[in-house]
C-alpha atoms as a PDB file:
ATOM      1  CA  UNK A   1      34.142   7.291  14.726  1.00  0.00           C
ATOM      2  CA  UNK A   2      32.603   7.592  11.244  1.00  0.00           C
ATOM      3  CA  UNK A   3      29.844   5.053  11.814  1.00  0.00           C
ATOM      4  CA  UNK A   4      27.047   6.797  13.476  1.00  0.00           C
ATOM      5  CA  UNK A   5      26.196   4.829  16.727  1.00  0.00           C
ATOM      6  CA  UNK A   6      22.600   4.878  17.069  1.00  0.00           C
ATOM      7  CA  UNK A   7      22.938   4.715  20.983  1.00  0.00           C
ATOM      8  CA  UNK A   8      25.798   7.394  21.624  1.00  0.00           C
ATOM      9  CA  UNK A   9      24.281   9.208  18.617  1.00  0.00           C
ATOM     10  CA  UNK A  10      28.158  10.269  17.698  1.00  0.00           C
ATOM     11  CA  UNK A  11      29.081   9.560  14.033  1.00  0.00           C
ATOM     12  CA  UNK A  12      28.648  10.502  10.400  1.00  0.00           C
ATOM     13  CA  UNK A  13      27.424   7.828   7.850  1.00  0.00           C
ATOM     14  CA  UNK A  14      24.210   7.052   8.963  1.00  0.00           C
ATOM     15  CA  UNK A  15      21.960   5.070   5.445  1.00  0.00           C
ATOM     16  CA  UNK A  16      22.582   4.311   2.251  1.00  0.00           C
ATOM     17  CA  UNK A  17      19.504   4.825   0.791  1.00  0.00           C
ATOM     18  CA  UNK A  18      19.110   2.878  -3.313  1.00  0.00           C
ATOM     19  CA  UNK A  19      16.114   2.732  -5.060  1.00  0.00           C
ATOM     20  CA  UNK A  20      16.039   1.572  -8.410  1.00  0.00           C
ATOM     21  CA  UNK A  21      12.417   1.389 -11.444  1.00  0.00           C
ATOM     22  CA  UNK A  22      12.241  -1.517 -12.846  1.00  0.00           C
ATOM     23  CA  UNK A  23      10.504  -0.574 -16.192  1.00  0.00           C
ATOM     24  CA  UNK A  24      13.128   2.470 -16.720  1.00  0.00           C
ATOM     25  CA  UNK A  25      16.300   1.027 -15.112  1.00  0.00           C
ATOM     26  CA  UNK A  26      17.004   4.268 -13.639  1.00  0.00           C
ATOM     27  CA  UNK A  27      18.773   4.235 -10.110  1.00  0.00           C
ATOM     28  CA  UNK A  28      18.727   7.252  -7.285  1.00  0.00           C
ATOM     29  CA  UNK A  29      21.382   6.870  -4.886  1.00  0.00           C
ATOM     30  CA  UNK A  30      20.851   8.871  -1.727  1.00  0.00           C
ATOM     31  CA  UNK A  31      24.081   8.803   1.162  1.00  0.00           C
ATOM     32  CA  UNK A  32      22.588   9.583   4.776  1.00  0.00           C
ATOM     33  CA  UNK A  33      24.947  11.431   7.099  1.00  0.00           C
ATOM     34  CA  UNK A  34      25.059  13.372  10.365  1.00  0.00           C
ATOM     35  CA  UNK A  35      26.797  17.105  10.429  1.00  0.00           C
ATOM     36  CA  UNK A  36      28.878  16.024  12.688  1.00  0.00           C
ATOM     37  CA  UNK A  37      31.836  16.121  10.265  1.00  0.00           C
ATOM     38  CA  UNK A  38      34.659  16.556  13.417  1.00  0.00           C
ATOM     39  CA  UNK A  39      33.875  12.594  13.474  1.00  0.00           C
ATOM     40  CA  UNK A  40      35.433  12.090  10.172  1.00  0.00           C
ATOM     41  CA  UNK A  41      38.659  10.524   9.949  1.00  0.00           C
ATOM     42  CA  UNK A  42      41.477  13.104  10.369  1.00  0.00           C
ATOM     43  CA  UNK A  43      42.384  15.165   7.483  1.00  0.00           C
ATOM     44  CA  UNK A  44      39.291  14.014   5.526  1.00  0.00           C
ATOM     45  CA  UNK A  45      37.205  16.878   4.338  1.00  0.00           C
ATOM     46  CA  UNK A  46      33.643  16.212   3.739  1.00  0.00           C
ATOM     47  CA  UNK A  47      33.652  17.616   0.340  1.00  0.00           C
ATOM     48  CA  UNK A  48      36.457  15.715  -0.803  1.00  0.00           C
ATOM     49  CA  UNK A  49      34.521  12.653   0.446  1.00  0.00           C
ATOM     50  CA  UNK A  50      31.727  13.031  -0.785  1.00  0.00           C
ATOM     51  CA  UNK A  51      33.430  13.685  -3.999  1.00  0.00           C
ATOM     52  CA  UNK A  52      35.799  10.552  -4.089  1.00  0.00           C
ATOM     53  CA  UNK A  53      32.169   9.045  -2.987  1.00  0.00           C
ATOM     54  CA  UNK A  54      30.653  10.152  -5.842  1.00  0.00           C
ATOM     55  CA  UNK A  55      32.802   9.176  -8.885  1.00  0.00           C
ATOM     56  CA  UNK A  56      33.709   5.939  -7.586  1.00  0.00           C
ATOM     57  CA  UNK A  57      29.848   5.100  -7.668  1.00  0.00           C
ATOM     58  CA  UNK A  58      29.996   6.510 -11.220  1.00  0.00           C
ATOM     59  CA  UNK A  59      32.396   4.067 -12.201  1.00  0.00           C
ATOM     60  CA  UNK A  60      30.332   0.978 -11.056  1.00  0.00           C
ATOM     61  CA  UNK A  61      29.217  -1.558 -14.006  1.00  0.00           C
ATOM     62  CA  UNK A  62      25.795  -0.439 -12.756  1.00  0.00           C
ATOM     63  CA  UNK A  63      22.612  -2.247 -14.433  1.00  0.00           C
ATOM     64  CA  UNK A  64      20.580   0.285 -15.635  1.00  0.00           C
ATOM     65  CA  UNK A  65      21.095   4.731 -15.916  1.00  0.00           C
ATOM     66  CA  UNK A  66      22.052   6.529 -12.803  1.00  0.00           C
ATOM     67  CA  UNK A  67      19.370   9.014 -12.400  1.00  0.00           C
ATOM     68  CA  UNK A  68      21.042  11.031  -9.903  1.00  0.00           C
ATOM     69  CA  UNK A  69      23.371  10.950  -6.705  1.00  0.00           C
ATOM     70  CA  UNK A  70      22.438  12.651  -3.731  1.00  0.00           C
ATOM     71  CA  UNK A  71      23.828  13.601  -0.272  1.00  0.00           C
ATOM     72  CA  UNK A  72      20.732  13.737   2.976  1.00  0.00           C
ATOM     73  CA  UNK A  73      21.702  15.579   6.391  1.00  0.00           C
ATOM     74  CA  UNK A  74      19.971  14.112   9.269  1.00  0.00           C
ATOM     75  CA  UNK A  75      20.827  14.591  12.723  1.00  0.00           C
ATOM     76  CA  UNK A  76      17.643  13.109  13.861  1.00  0.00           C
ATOM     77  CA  UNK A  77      18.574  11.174  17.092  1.00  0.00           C
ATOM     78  CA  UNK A  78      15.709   8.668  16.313  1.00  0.00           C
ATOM     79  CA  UNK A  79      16.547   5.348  13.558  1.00  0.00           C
ATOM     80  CA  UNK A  80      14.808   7.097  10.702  1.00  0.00           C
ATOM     81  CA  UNK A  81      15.683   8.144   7.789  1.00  0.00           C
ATOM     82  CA  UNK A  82      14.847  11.664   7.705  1.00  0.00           C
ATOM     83  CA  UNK A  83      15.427  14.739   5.260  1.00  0.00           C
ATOM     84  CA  UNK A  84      17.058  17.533   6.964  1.00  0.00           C
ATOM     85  CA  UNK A  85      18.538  19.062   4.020  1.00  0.00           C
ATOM     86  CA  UNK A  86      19.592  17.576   0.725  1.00  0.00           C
ATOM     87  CA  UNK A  87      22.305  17.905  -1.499  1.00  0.00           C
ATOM     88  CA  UNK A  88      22.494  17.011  -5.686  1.00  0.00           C
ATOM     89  CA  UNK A  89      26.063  15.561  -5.857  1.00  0.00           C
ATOM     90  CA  UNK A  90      25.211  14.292  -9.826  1.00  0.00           C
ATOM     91  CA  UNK A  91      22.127  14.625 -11.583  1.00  0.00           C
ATOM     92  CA  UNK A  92      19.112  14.977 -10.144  1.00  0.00           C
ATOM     93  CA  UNK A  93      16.777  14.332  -6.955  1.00  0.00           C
ATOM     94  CA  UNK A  94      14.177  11.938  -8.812  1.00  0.00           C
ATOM     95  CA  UNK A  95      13.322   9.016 -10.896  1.00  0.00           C
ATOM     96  CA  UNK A  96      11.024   7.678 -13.055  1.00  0.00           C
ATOM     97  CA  UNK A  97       9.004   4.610 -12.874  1.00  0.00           C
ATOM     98  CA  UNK A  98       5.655   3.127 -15.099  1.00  0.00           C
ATOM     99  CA  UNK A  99       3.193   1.055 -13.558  1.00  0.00           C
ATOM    100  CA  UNK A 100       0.040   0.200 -15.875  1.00  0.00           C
ATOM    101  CA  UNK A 101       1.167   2.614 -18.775  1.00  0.00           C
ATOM    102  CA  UNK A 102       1.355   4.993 -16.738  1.00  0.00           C
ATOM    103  CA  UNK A 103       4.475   7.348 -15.897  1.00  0.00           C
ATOM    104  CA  UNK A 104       5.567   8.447 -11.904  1.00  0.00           C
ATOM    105  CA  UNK A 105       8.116  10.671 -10.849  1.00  0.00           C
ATOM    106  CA  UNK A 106       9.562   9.473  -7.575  1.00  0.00           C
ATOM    107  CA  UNK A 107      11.611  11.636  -5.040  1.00  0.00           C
ATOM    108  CA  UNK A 108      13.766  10.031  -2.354  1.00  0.00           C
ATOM    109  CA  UNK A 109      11.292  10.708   0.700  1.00  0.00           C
ATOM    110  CA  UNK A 110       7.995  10.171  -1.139  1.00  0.00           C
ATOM    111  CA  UNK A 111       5.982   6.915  -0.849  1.00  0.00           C
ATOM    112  CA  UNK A 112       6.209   4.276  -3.571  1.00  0.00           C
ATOM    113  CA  UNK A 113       6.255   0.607  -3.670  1.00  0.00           C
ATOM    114  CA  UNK A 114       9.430  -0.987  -3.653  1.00  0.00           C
ATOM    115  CA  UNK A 115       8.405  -4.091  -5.747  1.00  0.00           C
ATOM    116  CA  UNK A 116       7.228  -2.512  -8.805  1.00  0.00           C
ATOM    117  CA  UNK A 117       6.272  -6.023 -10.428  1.00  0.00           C
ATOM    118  CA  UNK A 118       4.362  -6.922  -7.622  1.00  0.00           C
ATOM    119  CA  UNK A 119       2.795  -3.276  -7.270  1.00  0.00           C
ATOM    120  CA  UNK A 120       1.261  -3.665 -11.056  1.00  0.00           C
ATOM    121  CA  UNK A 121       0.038  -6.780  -9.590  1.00  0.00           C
ATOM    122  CA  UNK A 122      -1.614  -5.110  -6.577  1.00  0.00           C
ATOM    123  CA  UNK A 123      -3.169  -2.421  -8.471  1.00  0.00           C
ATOM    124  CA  UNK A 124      -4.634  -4.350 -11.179  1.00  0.00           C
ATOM    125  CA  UNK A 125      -6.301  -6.291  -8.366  1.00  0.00           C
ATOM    126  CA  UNK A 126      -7.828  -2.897  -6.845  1.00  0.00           C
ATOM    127  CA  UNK A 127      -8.238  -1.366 -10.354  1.00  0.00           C
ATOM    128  CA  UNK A 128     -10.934  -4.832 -10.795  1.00  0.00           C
ATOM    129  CA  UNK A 129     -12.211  -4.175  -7.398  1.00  0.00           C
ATOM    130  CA  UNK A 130     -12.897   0.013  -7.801  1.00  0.00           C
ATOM    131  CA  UNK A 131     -14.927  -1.246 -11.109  1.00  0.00           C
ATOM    132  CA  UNK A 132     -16.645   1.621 -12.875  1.00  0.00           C
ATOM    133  CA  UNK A 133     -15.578   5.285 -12.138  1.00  0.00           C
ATOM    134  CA  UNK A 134     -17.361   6.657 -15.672  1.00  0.00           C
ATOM    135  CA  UNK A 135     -19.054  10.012 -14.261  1.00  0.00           C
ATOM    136  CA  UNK A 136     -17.938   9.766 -10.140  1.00  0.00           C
ATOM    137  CA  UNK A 137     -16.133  11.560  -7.537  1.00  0.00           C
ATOM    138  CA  UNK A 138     -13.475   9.631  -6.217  1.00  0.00           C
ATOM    139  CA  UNK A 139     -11.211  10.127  -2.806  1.00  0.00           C
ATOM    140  CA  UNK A 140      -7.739   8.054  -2.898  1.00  0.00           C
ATOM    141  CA  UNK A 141      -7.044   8.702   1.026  1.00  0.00           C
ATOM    142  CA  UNK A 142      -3.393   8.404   1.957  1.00  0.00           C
ATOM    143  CA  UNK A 143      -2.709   8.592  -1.739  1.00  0.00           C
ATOM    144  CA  UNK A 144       1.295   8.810  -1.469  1.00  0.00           C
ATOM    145  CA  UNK A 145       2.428   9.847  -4.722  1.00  0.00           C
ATOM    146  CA  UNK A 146      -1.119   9.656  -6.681  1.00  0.00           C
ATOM    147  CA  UNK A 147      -0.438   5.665  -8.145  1.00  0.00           C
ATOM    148  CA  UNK A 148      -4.323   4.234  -7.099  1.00  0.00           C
ATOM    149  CA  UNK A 149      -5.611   8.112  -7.634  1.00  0.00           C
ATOM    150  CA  UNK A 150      -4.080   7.744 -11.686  1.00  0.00           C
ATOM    151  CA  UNK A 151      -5.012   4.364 -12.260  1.00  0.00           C
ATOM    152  CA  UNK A 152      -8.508   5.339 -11.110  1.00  0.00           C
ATOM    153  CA  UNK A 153      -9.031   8.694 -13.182  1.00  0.00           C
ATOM    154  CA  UNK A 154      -9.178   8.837 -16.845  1.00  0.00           C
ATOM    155  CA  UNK A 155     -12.857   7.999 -16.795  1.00  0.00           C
ATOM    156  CA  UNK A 156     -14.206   9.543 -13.584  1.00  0.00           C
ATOM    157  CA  UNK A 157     -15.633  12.818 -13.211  1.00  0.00           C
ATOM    158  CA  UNK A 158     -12.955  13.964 -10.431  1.00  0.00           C
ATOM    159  CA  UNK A 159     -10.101  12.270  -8.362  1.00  0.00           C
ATOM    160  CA  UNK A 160      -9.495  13.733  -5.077  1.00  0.00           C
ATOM    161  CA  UNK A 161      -6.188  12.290  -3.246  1.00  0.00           C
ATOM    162  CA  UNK A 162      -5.393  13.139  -0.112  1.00  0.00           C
ATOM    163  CA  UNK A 163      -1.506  12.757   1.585  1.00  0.00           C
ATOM    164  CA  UNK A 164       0.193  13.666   5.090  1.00  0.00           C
ATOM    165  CA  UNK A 165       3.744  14.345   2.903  1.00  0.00           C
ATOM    166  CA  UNK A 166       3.854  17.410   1.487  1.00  0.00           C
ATOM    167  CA  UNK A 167       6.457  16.018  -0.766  1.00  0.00           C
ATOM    168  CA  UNK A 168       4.284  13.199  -1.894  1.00  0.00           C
ATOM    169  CA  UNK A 169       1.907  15.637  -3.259  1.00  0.00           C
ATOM    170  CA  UNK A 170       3.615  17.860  -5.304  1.00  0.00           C
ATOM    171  CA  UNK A 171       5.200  14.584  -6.785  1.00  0.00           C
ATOM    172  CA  UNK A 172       1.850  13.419  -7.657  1.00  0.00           C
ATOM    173  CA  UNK A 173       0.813  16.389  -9.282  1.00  0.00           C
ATOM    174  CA  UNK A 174       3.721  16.360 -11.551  1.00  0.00           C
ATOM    175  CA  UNK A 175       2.714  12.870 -12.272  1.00  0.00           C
ATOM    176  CA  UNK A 176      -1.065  13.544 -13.250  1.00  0.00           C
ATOM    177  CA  UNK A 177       0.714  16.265 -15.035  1.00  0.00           C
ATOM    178  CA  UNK A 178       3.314  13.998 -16.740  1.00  0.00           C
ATOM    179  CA  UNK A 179       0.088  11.670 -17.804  1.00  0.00           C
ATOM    180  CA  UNK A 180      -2.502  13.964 -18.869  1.00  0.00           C
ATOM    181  CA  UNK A 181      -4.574  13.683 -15.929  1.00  0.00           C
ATOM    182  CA  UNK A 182      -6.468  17.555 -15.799  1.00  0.00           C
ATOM    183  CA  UNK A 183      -9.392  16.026 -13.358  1.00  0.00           C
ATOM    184  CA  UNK A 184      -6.676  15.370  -9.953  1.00  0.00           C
ATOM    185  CA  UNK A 185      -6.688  17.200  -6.782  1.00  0.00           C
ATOM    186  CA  UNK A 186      -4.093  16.095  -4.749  1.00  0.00           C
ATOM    187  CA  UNK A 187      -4.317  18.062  -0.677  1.00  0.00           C
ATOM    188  CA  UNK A 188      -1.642  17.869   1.851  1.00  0.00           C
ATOM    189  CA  UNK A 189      -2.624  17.167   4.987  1.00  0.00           C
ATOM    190  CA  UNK A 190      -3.874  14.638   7.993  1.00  0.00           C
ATOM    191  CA  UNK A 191      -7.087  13.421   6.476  1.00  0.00           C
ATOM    192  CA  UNK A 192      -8.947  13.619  10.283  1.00  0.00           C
ATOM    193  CA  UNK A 193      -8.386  17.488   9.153  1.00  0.00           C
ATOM    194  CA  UNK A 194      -8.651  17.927   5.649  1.00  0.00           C
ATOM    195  CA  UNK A 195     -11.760  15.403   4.669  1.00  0.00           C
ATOM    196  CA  UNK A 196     -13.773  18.282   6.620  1.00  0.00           C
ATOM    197  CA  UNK A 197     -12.931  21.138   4.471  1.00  0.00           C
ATOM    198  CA  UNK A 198     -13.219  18.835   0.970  1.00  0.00           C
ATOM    199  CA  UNK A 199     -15.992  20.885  -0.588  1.00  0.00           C
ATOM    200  CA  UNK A 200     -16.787  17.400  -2.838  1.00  0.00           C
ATOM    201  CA  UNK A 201     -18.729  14.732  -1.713  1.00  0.00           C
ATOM    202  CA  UNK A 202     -17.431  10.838  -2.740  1.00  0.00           C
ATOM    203  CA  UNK A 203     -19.329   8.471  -4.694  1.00  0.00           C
ATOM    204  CA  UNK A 204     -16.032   5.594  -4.270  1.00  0.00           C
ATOM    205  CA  UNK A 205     -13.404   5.973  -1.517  1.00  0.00           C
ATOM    206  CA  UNK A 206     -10.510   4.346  -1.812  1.00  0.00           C
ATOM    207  CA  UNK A 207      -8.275   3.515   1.372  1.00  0.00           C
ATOM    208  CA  UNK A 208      -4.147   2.971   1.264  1.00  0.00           C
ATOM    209  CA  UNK A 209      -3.101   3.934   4.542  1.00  0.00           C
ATOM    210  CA  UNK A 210       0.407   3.622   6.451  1.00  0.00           C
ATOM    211  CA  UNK A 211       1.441   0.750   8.341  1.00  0.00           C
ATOM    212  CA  UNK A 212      -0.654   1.455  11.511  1.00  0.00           C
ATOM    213  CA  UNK A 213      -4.319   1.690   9.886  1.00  0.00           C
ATOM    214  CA  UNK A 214      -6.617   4.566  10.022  1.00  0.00           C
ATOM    215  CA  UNK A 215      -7.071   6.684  12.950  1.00  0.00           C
ATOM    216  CA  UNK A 216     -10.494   5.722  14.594  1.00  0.00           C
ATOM    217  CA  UNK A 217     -11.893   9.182  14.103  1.00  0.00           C
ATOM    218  CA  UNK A 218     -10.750   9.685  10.787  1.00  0.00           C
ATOM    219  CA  UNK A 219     -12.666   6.177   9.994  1.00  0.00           C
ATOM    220  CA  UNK A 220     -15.395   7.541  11.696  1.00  0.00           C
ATOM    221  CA  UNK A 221     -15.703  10.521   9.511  1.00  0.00           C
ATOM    222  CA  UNK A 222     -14.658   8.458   6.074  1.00  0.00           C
ATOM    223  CA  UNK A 223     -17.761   6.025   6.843  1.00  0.00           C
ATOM    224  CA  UNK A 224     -19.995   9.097   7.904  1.00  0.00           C
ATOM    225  CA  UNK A 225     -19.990   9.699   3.613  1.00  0.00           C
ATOM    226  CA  UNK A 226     -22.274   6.627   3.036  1.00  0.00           C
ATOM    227  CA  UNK A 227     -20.571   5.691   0.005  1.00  0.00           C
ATOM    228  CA  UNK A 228     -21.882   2.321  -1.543  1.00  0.00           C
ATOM    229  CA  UNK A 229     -18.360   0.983  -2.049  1.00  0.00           C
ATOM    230  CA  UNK A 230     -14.981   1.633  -0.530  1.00  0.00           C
ATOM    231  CA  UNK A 231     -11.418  -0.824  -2.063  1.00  0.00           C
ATOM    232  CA  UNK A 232      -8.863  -0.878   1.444  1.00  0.00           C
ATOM    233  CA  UNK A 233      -5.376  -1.647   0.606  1.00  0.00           C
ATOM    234  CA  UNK A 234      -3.235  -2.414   3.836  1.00  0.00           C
ATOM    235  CA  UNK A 235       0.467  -3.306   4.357  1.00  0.00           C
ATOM    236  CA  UNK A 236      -0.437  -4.353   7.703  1.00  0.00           C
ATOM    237  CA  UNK A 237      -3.246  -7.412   8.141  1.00  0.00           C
ATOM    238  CA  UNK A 238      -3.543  -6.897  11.707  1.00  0.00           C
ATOM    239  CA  UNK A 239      -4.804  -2.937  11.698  1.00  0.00           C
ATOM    240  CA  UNK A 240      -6.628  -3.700   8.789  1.00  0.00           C
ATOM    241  CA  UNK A 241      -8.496  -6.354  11.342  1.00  0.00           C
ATOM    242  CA  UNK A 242      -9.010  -3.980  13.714  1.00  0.00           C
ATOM    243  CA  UNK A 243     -10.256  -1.552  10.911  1.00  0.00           C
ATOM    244  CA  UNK A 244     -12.575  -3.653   9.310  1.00  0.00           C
ATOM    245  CA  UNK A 245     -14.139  -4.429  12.913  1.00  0.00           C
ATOM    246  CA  UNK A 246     -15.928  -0.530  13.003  1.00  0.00           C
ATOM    247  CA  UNK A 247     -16.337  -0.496   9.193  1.00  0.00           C
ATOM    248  CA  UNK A 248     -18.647  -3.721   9.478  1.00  0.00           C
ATOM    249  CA  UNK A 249     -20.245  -2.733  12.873  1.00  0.00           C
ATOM    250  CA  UNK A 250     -21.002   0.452  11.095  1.00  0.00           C
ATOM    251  CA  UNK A 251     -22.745  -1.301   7.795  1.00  0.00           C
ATOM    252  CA  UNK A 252     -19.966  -2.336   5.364  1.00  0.00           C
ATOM    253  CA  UNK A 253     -19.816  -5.898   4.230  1.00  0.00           C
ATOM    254  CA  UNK A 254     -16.370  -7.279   2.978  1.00  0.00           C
ATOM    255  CA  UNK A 255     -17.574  -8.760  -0.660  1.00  0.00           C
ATOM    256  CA  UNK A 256     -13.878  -9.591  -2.246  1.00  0.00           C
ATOM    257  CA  UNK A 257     -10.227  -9.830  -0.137  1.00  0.00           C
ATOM    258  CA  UNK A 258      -6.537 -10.670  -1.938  1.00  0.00           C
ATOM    259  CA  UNK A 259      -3.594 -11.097  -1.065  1.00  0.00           C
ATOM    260  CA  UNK A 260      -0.064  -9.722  -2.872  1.00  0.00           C
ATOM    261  CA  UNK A 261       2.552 -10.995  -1.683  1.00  0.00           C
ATOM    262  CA  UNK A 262       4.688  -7.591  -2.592  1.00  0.00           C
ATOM    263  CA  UNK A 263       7.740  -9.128  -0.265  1.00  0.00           C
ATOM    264  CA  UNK A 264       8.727 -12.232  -1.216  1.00  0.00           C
ATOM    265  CA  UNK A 265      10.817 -14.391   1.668  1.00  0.00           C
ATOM    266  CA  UNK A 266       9.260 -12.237   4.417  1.00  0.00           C
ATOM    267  CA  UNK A 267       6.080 -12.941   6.319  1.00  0.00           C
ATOM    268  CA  UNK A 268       4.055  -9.317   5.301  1.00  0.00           C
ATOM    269  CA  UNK A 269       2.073  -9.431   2.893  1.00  0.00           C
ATOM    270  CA  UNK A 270      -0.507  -6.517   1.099  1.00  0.00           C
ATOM    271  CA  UNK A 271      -3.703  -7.010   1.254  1.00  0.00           C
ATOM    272  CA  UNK A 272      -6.875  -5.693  -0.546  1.00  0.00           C
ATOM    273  CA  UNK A 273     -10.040  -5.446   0.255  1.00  0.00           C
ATOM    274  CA  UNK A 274     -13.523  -4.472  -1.507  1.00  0.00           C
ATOM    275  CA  UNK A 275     -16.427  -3.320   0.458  1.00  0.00           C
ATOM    276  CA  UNK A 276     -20.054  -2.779   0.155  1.00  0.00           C
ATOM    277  CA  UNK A 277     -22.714  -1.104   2.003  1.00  0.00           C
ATOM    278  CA  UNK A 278     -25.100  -3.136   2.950  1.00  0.00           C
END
């Protein structure tokens, strides 16, 4: 049983995992397996597999440069793709991608759009909505791999980004590296926790977070700053509806909302928001 069966959890290929830029052409190929290599067909070694795996994906009439090839262990029983352990079979474990003239390395795990297109698109819209950052401290909360917190720095005083995958961080610091940027902090950590030991205090706070919103506390404590503005970028209209409901109790006035549609031929949508204190 090579297949891993997601109910009897017994098998080995579990994801393919492709992700390709769109302004670089370069392509990271990522195979996600089990260790349960007694499941492979008999006299099949995984090495050998992996190998005859490998060059025959070299050989494709591929459009654009194969960045790297790469080989995930995860015996998670849940449907996720998670990293266990991974091996470089060619290459290497990143990519590169540029959004707004600027440069990102991406890892397999960390957060970035899928559409890049559509993402310029997106952050251009928030880029108009943050507005001025000349001389001010600014907080990129759930800042994945440091996009928003880049596009937002090279005239603020201080960028402070703050991301729950550990991964994601040191990928964006490589990336303000890569660009220049000396004036980003980029924290791991849950912001409930970390926004409490931030010795800086915001003067713009900028809001991406995962699909199900912001926890209510955290929100509590993000407001409790009294910024003037705050941009909210959501992948998910209905928590940002349910966000928006304490952030307007609690003084905020939405001024400007867009959509993106960053999935074409689906029903989700991205949607950004720009608000003001009253």
């Amino acid at each position: 049983m090579i297949f891993y069966k997601k109910l009897s959890h017994i098998g080995y290929l579990r994801h393919l995992l492709v992700r390709r830029a769109v302004k670089t052409g370069e392509i990271l190929i990522d195979l996600v397996t089990t260790t349960q290599t007694e499941t492979l067909p008999k006299g099949v070694a995984e090495e050998q597999m992996l190998n005859e795996w490998k060059e025959q994906i070299m050989a494709l009439p591929l459009e654009g440069k194969l960045a790297g090839i790469l080989h995930t262990k995860n015996d998670s029983l849940a449907d996720v793709v998670q990293n266990d352990s991974t091996d470089i079979l060619y290459g290497q474990d990143f990519f590169y991608e540029e959004l707004l003239g600027l440069k990102f390395r991406i890892s397999p795990f960390s957060f970035f759009q899928t559409n890049s297109l559509g993402a310029e698109v997106l952050y251009e819209t928030a880029r108009s909505y943050i507005g001025e950052t000349k001389d001010k401290v600014v907080f990129d909360l759930y800042s994945g791999t440091g996009t928003i917190a880049q596009i937002a720095a090279p005239v603020a005083k201080k960028v402070v980004g703050v991301e729950i995958v550990a991964e994601a961080v040191e990928a964006a610091k490589e990336n303000a590296r890569l660009n220049g940027l000396a004036n980003c902090e980029f924290i791991a950590g849950d912001v409930l926790k970390v926004i409490d030991e931030i010795p800086d205090k915001p003067d713009l706070i900028i809001l991406d977070p995962p699909r199900d919103g912001i926890h209510p506390k955290a929100l509590s404590k993000i407001i409790d700053y009294g910024v003037d503005r705050m941009v909210y970028i959501s992948c998910k209209p209905t928590s940002l509806v349910r966000d928006l409901v304490m952030l307007q109790e609690r003084g905020y006035k939405v001024e400007k909302v867009c959509c993106v549609d960053m999935f074409p031929s689906t029903g989700n949508c991205e949607v950004c928001v720009e608000l003001r204190r009253i």
